[in-house]
Protein backbone atom coordinates (compact mmCIF):
# COMPACT_ATOMS: atom_id res chain seq x y z
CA UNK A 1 179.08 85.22 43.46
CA UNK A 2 178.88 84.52 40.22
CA UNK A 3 180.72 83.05 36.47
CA UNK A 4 180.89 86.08 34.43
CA UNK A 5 184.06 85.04 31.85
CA UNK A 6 183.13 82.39 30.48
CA UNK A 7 179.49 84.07 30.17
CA UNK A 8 177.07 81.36 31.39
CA UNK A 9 174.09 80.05 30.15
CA UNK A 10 171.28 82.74 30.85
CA UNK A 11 173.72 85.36 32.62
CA UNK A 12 173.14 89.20 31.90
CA UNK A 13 176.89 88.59 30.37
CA UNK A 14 176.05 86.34 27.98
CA UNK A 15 174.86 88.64 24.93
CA UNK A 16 173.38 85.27 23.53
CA UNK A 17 171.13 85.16 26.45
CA UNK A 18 167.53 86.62 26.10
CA UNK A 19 165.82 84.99 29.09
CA UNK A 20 168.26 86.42 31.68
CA UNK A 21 168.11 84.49 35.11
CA UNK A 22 168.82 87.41 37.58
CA UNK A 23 169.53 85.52 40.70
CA UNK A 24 172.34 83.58 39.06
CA UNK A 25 174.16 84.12 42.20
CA UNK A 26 171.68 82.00 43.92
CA UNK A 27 172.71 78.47 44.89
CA UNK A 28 171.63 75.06 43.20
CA UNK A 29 167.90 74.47 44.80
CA UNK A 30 167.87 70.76 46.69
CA UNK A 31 167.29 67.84 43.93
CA UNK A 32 166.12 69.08 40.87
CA UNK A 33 169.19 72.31 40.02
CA UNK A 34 171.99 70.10 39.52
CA UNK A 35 173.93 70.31 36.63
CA UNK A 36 173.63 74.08 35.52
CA UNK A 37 170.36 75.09 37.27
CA UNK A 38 168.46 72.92 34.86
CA UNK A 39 170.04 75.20 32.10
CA UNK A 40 171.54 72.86 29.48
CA UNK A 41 168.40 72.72 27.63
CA UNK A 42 169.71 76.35 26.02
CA UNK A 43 172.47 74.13 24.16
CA UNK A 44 169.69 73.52 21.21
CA UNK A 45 169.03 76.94 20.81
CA UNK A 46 170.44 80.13 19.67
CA UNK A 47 170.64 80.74 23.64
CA UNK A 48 173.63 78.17 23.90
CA UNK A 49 175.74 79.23 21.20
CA UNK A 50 179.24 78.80 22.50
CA UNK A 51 180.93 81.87 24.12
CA UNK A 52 184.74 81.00 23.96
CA UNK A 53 186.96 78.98 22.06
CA UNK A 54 190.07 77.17 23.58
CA UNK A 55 192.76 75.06 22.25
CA UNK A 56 193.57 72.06 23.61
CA UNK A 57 196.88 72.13 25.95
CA UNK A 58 196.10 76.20 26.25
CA UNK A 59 195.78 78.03 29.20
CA UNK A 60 192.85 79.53 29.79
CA UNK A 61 191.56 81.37 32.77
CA UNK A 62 187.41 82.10 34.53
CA UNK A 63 186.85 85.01 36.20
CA UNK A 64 183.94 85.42 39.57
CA UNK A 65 182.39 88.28 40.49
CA UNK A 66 180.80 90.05 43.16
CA UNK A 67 181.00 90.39 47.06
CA UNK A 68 179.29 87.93 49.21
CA UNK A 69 181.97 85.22 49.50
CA UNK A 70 181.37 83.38 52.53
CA UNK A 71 184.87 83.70 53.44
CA UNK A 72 185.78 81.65 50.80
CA UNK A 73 185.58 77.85 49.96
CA UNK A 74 186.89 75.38 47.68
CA UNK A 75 186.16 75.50 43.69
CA UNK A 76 186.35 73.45 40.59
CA UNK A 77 186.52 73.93 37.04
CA UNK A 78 185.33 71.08 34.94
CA UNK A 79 184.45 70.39 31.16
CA UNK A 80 181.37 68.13 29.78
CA UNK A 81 181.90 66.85 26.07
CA UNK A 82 178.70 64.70 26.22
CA UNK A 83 176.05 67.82 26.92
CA UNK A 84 176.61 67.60 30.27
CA UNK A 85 175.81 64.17 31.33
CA UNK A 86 179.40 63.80 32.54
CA UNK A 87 181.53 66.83 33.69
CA UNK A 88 185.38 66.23 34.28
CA UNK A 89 187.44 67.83 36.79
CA UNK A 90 190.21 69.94 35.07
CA UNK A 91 191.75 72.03 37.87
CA UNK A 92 190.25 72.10 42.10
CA UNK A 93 191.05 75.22 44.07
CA UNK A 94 190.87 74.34 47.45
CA UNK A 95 190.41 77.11 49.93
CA UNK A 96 190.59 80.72 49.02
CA UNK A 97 187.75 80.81 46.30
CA UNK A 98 186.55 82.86 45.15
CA UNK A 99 188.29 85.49 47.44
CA UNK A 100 189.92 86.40 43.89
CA UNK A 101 188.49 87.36 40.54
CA UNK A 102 190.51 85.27 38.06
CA UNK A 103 191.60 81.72 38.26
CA UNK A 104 193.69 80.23 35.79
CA UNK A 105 193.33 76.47 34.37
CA UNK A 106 195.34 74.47 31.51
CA UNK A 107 193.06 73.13 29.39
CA UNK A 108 193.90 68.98 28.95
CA UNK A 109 195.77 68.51 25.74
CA UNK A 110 193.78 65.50 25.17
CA UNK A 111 190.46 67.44 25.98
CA UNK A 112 188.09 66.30 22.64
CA UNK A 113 187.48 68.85 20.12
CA UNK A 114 183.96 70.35 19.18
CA UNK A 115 181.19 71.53 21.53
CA UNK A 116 182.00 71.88 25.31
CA UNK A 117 180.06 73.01 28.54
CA UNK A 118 182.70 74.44 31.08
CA UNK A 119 181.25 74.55 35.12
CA UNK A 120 182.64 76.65 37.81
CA UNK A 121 180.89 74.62 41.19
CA UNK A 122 181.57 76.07 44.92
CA UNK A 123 181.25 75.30 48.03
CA UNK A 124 181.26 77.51 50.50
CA UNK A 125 183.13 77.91 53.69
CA UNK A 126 180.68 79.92 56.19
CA UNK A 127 176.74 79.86 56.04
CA UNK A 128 174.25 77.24 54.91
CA UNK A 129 175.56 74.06 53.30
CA UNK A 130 175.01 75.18 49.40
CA UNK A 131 176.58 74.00 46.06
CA UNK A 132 176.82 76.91 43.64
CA UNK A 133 176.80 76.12 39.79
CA UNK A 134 177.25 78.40 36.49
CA UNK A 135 177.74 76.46 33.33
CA UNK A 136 178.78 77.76 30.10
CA UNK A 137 178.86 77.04 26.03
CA UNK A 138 182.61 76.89 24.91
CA UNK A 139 184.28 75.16 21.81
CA UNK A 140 187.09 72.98 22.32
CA UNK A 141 189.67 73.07 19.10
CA UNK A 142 192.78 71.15 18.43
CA UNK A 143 195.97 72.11 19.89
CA UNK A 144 199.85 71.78 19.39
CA UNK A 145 199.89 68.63 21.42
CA UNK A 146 202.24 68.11 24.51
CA UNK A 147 203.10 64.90 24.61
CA UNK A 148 201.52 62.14 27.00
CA UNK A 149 199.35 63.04 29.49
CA UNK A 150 199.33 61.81 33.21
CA UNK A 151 195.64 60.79 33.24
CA UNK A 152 193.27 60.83 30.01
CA UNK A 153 190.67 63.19 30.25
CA UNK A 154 187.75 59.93 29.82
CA UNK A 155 190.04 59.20 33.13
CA UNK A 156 189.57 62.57 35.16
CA UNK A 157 187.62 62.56 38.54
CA UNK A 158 183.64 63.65 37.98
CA UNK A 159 182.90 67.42 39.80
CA UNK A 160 181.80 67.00 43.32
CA UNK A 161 178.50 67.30 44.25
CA UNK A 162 177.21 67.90 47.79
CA UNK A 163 174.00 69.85 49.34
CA UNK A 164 171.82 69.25 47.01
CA UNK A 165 170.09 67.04 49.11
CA UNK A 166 171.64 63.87 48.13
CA UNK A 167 172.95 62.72 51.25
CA UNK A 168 176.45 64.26 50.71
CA UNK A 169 177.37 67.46 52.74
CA UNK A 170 180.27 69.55 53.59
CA UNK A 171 181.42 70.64 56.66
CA UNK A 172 180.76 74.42 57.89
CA UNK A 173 183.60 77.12 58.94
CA UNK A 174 186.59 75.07 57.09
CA UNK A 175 187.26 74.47 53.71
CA UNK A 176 186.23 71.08 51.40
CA UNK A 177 189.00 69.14 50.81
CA UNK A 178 187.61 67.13 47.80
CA UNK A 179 187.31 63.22 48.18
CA UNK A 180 189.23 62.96 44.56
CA UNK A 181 190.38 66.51 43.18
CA UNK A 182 192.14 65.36 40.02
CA UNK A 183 195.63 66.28 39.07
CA UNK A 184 195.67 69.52 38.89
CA UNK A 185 195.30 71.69 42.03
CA UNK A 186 195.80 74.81 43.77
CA UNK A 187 195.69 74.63 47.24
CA UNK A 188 195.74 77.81 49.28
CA UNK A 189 193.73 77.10 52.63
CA UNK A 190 194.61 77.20 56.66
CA UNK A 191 192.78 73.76 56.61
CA UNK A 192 190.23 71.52 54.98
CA UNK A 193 188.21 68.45 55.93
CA UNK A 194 186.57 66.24 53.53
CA UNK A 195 182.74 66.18 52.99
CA UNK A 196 180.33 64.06 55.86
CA UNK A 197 177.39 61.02 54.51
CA UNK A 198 176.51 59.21 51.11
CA UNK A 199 179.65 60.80 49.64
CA UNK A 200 180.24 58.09 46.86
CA UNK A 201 183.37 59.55 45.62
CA UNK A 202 184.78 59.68 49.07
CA UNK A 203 184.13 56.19 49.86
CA UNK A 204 185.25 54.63 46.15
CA UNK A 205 188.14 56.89 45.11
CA UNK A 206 191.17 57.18 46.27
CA UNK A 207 192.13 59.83 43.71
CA UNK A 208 193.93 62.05 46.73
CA UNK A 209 197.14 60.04 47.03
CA UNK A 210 197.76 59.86 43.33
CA UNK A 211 198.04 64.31 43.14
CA UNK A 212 200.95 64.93 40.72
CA UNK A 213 200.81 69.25 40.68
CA UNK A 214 200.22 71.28 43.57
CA UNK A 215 200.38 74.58 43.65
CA UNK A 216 200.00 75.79 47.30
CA UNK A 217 200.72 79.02 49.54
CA UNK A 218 202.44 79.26 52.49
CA UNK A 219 199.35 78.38 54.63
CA UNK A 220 198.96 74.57 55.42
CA UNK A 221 196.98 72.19 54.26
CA UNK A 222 195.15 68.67 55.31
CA UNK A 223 196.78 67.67 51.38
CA UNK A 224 200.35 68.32 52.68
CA UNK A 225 202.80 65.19 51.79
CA UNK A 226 199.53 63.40 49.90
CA UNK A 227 201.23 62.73 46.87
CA UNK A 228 201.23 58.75 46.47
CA UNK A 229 204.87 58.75 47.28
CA UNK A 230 206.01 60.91 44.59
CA UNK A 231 207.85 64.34 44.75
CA UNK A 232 205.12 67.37 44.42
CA UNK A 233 206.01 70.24 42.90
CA UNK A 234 205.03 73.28 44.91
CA UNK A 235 204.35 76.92 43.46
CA UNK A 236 203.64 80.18 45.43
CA UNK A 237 200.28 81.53 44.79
């Protein structure tokens, strides 16, 4: 599986890209991949020039292709501002990706304008413990403006990371529940258990009783009634 909308960072969708990686559907390799297959490099060069604008507040949509899903998994989108030394959670899909093609995301209203780096990460459900990664050039530019916002976006949850050989792994043949998944969250999954070891996030964050938007199916899930003690809104997918 693999990001093809927006194009990544050496994808054969990208017509920026020149130096086409064509095993982008491979997973991260164990210490040295993580973030964006040691891609962000491409940012200073004609390679990197941003793919897709999107306005603050807008809603926006990424798009996976191809056929060997592992029965699914758990997914986040997430947005750098800093060239990728920080990437911030904006939506978590937990079970059911990508068993579709398109997967749509608000972009925070508070998200800072200029140069970007949007991640799609995965984790699958069935085979060897892997962390996929595709990371792409986009442009952030000002929006209408909605108002306050729930959480900043300096204050979102950093994208999980796990099997790359870090000490943090996930658990085969059910889906990753996320140790802190953000706000924003579609949960369509028959069940989920969080990640096993040196899972920082697990152990310091308590980000999964503070959900304020779930969207979830009519399949349960392990995030059920985990809403810090306020009412969650629930949404059909």
């Amino acid at each position: 599986m693999e990001l093809s909308y927006p194009p990544p960072l050496r994808s054969k969708y990208n017509h920026f890209t020149s130096n086409i990686d064509y095993s982008m559907t491979s997973p991260l390799g164990i210490n040295n991949d993580y973030p964006c297959k040691g891609y962000l490099a491409d940012l200073k060069t004609p390679e990197g020039a941003s793919v897709a604008t999107w306005a603050a507040g807008s809603l926006q949509k990424f798009t996976v292709v191809g056929s060997i899903t592992h029965k699914g998994g758990s997914c986040q989108a997430s947005l750098s501002t800093d060239g990728g030394v920080t990437f911030r959670v904006i939506h978590s899909y937990i079970g059911n990706c990508p068993l579709v093609s398109d997967f749509p995301f608000t972009v925070p209203s508070d998200t800072p304008t200029g140069p970007a780096v949007f991640s799609w990460t995965w984790f699958n459900t069935v085979g060897n413990r892997e962390m996929y990664m595709n990371c792409a050039s986009v442009t952030i530019s000002a929006g209408s403006g909605s108002g306050p916002v729930d959480i900043s976006f300096s204050s979102r949850p950093d994208a999980f990371v796990a099997n790359v050989g870090k000490g943090c792994s996930t658990v085969e043949s059910i889906d990753l529940e996320f140790p802190d998944p953000g706000p924003d969250i579609t949960v369509n999954s028959l069940g989920t258990t969080p990640p096993i070891g040196l899972c920082s996030l697990a152990e310091t964050k308590a980000g999964i009783n503070s959900i304020k938007n779930i969207n979830t199916g009519s399949q349960t899930s392990s995030l059920s009634g985990k809403c810090g003690g306020q009412y969650c809104k629930r949404v059909m997918v």
